[in-house]
Protein backbone atom coordinates (compact mmCIF):
# COMPACT_ATOMS: atom_id res chain seq x y z
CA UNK A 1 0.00 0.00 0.00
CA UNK A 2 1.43 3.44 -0.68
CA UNK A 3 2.07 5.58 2.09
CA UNK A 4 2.55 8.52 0.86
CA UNK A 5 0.66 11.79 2.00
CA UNK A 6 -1.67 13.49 -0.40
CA UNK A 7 -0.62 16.92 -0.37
CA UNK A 8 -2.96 18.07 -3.09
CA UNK A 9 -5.97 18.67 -0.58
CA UNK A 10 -3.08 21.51 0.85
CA UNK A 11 -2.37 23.44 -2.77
CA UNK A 12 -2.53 26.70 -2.41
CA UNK A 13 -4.65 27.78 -5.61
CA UNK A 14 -4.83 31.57 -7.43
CA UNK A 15 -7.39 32.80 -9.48
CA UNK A 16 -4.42 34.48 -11.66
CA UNK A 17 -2.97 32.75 -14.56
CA UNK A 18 0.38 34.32 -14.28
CA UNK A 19 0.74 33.02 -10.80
CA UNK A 20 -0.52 29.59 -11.86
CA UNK A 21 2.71 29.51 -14.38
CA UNK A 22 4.98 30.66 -12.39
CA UNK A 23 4.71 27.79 -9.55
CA UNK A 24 4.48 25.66 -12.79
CA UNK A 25 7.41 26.58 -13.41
CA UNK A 26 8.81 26.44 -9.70
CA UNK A 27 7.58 23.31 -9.96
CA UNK A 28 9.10 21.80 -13.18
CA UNK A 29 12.16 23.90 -13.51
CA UNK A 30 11.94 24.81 -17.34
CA UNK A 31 9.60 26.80 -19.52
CA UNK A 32 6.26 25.05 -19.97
CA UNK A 33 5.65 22.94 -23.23
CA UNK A 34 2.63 24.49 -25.14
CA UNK A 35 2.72 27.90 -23.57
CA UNK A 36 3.75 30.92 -25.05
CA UNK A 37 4.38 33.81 -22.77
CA UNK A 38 5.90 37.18 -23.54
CA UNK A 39 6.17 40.66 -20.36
CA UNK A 40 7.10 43.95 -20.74
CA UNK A 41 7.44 46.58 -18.33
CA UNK A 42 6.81 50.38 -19.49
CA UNK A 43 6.36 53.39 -17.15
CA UNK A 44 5.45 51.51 -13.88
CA UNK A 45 3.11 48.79 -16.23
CA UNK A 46 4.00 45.49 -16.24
CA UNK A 47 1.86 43.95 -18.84
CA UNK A 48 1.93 39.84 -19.40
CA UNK A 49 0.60 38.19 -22.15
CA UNK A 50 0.12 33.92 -22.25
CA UNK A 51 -1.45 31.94 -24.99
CA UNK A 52 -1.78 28.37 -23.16
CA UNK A 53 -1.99 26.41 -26.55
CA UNK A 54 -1.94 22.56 -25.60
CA UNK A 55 -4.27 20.57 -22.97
CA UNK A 56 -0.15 19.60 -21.63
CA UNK A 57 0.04 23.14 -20.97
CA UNK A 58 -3.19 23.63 -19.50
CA UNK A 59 -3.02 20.43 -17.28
CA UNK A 60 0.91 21.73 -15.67
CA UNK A 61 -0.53 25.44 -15.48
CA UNK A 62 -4.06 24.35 -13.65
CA UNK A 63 -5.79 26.85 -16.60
CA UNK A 64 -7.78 26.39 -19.12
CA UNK A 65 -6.38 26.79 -22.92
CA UNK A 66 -6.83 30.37 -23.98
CA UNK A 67 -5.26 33.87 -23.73
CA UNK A 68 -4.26 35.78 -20.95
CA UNK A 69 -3.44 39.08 -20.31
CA UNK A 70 -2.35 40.46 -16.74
CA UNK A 71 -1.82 44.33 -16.27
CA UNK A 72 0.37 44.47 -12.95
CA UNK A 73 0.64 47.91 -11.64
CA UNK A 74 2.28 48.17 -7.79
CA UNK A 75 1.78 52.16 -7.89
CA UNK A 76 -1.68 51.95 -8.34
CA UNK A 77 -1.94 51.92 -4.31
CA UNK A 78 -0.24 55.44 -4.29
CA UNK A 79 -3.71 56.19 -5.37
CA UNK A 80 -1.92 58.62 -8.40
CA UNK A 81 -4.34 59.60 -10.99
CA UNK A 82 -2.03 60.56 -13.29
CA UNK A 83 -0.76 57.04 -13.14
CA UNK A 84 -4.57 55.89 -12.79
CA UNK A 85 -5.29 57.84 -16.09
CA UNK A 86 -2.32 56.08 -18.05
CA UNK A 87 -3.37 52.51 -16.49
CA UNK A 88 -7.00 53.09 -18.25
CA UNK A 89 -5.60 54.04 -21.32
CA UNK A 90 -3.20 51.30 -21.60
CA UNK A 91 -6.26 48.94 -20.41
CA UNK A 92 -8.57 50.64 -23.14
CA UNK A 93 -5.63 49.22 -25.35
CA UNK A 94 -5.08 45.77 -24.50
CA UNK A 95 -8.63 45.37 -24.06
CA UNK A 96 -9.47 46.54 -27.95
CA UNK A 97 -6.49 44.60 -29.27
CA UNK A 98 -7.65 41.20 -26.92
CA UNK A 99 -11.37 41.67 -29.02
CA UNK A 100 -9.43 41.78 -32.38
CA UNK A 101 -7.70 38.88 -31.55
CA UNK A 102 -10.10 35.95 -30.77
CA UNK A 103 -12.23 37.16 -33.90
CA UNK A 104 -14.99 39.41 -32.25
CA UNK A 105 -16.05 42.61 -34.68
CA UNK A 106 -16.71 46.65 -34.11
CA UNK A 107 -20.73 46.64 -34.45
CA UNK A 108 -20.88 43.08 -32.33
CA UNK A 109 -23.15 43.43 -28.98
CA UNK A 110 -22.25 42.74 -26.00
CA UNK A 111 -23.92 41.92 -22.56
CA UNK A 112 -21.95 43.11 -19.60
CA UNK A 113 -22.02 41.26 -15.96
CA UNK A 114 -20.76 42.54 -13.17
CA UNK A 115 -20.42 39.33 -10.71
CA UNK A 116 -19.93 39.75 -6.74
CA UNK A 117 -21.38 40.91 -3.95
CA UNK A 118 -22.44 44.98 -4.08
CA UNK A 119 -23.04 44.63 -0.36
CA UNK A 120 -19.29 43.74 0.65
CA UNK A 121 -16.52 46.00 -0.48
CA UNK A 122 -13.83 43.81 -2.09
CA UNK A 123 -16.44 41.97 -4.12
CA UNK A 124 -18.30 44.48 -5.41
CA UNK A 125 -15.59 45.42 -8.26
CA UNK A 126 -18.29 43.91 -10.56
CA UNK A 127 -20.95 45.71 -9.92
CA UNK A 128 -19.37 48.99 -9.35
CA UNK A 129 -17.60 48.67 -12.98
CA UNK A 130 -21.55 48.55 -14.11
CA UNK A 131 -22.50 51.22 -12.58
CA UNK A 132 -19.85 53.47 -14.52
CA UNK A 133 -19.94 51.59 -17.89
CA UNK A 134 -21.80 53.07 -20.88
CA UNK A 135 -25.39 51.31 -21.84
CA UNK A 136 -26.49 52.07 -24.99
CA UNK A 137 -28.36 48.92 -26.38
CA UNK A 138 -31.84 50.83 -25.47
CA UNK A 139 -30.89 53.33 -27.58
CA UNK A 140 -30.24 51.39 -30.74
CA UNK A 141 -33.06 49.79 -30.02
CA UNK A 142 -35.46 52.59 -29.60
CA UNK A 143 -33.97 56.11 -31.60
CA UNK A 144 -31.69 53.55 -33.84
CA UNK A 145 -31.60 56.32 -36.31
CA UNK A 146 -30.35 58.75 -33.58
CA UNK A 147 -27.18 56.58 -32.51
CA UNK A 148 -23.93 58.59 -34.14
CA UNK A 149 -21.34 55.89 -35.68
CA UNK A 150 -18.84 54.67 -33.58
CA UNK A 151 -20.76 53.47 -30.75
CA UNK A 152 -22.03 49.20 -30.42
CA UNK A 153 -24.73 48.21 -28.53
CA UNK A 154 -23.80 47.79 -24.52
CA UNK A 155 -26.21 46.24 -22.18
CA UNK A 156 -25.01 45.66 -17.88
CA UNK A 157 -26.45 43.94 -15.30
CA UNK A 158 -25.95 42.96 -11.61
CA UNK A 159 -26.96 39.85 -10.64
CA UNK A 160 -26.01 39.49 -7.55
CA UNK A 161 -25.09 35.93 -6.12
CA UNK A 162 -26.92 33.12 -4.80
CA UNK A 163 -26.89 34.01 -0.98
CA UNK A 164 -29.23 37.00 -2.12
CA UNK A 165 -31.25 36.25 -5.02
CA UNK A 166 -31.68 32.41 -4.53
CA UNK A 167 -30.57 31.97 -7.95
CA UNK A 168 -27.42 30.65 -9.72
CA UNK A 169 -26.11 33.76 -11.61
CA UNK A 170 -25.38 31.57 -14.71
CA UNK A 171 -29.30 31.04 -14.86
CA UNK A 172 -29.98 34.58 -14.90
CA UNK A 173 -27.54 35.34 -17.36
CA UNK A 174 -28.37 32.49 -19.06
CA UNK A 175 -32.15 33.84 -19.08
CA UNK A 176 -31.00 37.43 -20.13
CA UNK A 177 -28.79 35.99 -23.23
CA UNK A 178 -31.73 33.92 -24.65
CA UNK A 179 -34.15 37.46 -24.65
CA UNK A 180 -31.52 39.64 -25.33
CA UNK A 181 -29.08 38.13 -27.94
CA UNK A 182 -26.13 39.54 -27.06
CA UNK A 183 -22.60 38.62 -29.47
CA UNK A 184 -20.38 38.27 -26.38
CA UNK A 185 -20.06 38.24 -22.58
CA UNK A 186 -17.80 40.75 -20.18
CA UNK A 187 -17.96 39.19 -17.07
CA UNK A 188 -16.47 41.34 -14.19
CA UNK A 189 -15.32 39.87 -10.96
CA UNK A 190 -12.73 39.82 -7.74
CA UNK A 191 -10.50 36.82 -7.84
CA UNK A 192 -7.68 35.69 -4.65
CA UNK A 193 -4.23 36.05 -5.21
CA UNK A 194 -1.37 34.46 -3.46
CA UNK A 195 0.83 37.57 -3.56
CA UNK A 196 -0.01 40.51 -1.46
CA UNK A 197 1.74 42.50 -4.00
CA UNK A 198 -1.01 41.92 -6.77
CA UNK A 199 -4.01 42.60 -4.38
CA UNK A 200 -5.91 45.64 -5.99
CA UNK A 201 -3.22 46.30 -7.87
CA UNK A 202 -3.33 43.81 -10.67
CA UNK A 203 -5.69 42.93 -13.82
CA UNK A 204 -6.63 39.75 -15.61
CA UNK A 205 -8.04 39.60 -19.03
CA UNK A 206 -8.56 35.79 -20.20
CA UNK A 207 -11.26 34.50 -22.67
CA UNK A 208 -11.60 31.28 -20.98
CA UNK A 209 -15.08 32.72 -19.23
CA UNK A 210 -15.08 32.29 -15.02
CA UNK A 211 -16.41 30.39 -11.96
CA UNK A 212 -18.46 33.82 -9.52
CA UNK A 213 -17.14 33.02 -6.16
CA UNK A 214 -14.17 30.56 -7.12
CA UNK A 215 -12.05 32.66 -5.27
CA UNK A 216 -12.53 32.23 -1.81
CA UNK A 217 -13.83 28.16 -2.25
CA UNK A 218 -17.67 29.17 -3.11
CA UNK A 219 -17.47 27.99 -6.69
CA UNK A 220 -20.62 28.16 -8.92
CA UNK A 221 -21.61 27.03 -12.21
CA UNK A 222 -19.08 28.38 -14.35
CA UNK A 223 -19.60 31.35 -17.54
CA UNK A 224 -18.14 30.22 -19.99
CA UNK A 225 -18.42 29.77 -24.35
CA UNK A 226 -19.37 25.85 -23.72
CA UNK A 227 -22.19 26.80 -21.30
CA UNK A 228 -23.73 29.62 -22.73
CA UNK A 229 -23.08 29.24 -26.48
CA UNK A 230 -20.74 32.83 -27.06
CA UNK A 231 -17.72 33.47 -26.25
CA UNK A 232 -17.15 35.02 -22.58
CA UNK A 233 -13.88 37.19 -22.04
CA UNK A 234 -13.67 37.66 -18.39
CA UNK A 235 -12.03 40.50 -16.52
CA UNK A 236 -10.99 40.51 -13.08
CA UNK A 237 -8.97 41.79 -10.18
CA UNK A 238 -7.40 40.08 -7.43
CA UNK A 239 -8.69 42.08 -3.94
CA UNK A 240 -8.23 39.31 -1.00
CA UNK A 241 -5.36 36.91 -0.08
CA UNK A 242 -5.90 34.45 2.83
CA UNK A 243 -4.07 33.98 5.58
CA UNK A 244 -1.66 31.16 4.48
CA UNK A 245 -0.14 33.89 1.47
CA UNK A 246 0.24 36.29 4.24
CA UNK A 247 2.43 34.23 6.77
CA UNK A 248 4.45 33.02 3.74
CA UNK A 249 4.76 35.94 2.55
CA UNK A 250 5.92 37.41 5.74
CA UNK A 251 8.26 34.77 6.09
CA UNK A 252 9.69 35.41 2.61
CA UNK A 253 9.83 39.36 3.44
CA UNK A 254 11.73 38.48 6.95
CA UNK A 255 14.52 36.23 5.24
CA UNK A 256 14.94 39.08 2.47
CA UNK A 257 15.18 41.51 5.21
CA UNK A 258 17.41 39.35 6.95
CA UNK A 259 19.56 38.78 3.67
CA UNK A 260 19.93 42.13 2.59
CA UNK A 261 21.76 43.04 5.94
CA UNK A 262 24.07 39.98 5.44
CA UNK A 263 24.86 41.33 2.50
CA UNK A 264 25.17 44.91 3.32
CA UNK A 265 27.09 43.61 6.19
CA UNK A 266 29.67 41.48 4.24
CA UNK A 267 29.96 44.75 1.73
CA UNK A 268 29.69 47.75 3.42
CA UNK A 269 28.85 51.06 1.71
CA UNK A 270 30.33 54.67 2.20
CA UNK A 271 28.33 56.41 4.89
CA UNK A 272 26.58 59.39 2.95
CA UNK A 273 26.36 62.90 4.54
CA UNK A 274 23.05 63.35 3.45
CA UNK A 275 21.21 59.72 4.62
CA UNK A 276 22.39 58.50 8.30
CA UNK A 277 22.86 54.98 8.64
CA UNK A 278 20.01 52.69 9.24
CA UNK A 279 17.61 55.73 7.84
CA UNK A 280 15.80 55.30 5.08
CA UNK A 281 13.04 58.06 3.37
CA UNK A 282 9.33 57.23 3.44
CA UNK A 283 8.53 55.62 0.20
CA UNK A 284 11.68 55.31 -1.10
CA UNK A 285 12.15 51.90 0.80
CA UNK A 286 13.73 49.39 -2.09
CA UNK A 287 11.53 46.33 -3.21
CA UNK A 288 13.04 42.79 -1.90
CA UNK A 289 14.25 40.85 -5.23
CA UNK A 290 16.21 37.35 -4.72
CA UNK A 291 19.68 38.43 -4.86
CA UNK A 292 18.29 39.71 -1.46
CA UNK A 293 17.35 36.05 -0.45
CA UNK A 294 19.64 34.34 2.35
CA UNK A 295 21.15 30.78 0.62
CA UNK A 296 20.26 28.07 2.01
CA UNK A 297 22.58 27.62 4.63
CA UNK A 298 21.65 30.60 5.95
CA UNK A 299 17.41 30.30 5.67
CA UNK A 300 18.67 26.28 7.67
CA UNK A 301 20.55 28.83 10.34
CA UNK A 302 17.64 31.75 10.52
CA UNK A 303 14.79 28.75 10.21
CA UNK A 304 15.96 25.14 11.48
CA UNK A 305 13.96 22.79 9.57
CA UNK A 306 11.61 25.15 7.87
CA UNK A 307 14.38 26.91 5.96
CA UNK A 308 14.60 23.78 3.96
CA UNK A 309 11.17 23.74 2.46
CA UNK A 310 10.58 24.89 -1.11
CA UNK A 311 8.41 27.59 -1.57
CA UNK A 312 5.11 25.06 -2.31
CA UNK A 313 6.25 23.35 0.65
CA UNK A 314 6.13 25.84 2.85
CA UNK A 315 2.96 27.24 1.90
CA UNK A 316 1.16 23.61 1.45
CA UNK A 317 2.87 23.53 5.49
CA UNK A 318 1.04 26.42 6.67
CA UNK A 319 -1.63 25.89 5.13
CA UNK A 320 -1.82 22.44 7.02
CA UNK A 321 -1.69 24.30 9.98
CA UNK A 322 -4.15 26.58 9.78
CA UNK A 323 -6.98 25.01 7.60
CA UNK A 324 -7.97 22.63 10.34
CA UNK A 325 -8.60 25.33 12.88
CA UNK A 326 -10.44 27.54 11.00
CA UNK A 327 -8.19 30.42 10.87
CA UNK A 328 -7.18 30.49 7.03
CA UNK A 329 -8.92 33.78 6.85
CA UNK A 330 -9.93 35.44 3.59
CA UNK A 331 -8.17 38.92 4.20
CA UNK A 332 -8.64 42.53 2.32
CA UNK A 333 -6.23 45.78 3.13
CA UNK A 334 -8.55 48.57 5.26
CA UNK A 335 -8.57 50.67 2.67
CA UNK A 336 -10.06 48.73 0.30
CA UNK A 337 -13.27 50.83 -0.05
CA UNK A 338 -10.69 53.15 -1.73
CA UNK A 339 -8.57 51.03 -4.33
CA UNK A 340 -11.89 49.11 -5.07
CA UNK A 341 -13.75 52.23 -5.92
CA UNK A 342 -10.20 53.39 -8.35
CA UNK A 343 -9.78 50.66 -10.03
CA UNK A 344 -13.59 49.85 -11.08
CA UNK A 345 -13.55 53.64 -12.38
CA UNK A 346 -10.10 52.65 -14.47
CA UNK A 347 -11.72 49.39 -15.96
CA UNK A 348 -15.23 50.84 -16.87
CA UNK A 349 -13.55 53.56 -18.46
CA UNK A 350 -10.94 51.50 -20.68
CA UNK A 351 -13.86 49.34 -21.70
CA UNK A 352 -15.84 52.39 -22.61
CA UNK A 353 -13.28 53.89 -24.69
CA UNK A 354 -12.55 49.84 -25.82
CA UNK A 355 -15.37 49.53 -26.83
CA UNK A 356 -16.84 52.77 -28.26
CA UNK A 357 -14.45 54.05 -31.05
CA UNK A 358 -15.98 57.66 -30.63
CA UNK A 359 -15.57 57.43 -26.48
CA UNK A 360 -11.27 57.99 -25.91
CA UNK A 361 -9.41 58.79 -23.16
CA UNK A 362 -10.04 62.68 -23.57
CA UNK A 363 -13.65 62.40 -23.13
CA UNK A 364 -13.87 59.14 -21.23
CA UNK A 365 -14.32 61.32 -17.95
CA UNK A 366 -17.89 62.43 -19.30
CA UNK A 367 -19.25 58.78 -19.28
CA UNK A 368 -18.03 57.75 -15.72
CA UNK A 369 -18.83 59.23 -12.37
């Protein structure tokens, strides 16, 4: 009989794709057979494009074959609008060149959803993105004659989820796409990271479609091309972590800590006039990267047997721990009500000027509160 422990039922899981390929690739120590993958970084935007090709590469990644597109931008919790402005705009542009690429046309319809909760904060991204969007399929369907060129018909809704309305949301979209006819889907939603980095800071663009409530274990029936019969591009942004990403990543940020004094230690600087030592200028502190990392020696000396643990170890480890009492918490940053409310106003505006060639990002204030 084997022995072994099933660790599987311990896997820490991420609603992002670009997380799910890099702990592929943790995992397997090469680049991924079947996946294409291509990042560039441009004015504080880190923007990540993945084309899983093969059912290999879907199986290794834990995704389903498709294209992905992940807009990572750390300054967005400065809360700059300047920056928020050219995060919109560069949105606006992935987002148009994402429709040109899986076939869909300028005039085609489209129904938006916003999925999540509008009575708790970090999921009501959805429904807040609505609420700023621009509807027009009343108009073409009422004063069609009075619609300028440039504009497609836009429908929204909110459907809530199942804890209010009593209804699976994929039956109620389901229900509006057979009256309403819409071309496509936009479904909106908050996913879980495992990176506290890439909480309200990140987007996901993937035309795979999406499971409301996946993220935190409440998974539903899924929206998605094969179960509603058009194809569903879902957008969505990662606003909790639990518990087990935050200890790990604590850990990680205490051994980087710890490594860059060894380092700083072992190579001492000049002391500068201007800085004293030890003193460092409010938000100026310098991001841990892992040249910063202790080597494994050290992480044994800082650690004992925990320093030995690969990264999925230590996570599947904690998450061990804390599972069984009850205390993997689903967690949100207090000021949440904040970078929610941002970044639904940058998303509804890049799909308004995404999808409206006469809407840009000049005017795109006039359409959203």
């Amino acid at each position: 009989m084997d022995k072994r422990l099933d660790l599987s039922v311990y896997a820490v899981r991420t609603d992002l794709a670009l997380e799910a390929r890099e702990m592929a690739t943790q995992k397997h120590m090469q680049e991924l057979a079947g996946v294409r993958f291509h990042s560039e970084e441009e004015a504080g935007i880190t923007v990540s494009k993945m084309v899983i090709e093969t059912m290999e590469g879907a199986e290794q990644i834990g995704k389903m074959p498709g294209r992905y597109v992940t807009l990572e931008v750390p300054g967005l919790r400065s809360q700059d609008s300047e920056l928020q402005d050219r995060v919109a705009t560069r949105f606006a542009q992935e987002f148009h060149a994402f429709l040109e690429a899986i076939g869909l046309k300028e005039k085609d319809s489209v129904l938006i959803v916003g999925l999540g909760n509008w009575n708790v904060t970090p999921d009501a991204v959805g429904p807040m993105v609505v609420e700023n969007v621009l509807v027009t399929r009343h108009l073409f369907e009422l004063m069609p004659d009075q619609v300028e060129d440039g504009y497609r018909p836009v429908s929204a809704v909110s459907p809530g989820v199942l804890g209010i309305t009593g209804i699976e949301t994929s039956e109620i979209v389901y229900g509006i796409i057979e009256k309403t006819r819409p071309d496509f889907i936009i479904a909106v939603d908050a996913l879980a990271s495992r990176a506290l980095e890439r909480v309200n800071t990140t987007i996901q663009i993937s035309d795979t479609g999406i499971s409301p409530g996946s993220g935190v274990g409440n998974k539903r029936k899924p929206l998605t091309k094969e179960t509603l019969g058009i194809p569903v591009i879902a957008v969505g942004v990662p606003t909790v972590v639990d518990a087990t990403t935050i200890v790990h990543d604590t850990i990680s940020y205490m051994l980087a800590h710890l490594g860059r004094q060894l380092n700083e230690a072992k190579n001492p600087k000049p002391a500068s006039r201007l800085t004293p030592g030890g003193f460092s200028l409010p938000g100026k502190v310098k991001r841990y990267t892992d040249e910063d990392m202790p080597n494994e020696a050290e992480q044994k000396a800082i650690l004992g047997m925990i320093g030995e643990l690969e990264e999925t170890e230590k996570r599947q480890l904690i998450h061990e721990v804390l599972a069984p009492l009850g205390h993997n918490l689903i967690v949100t940053p207090k000021e949440v009500d904040d970078y929610v409310e941002d970044i639904a106003n940058i998303i509804a505006s890049g799909l308004n000027a995404a999808l409206h060639h006469s809407i840009d990002m000049n005017n795109v204030s006039a359409y959203t509160h």
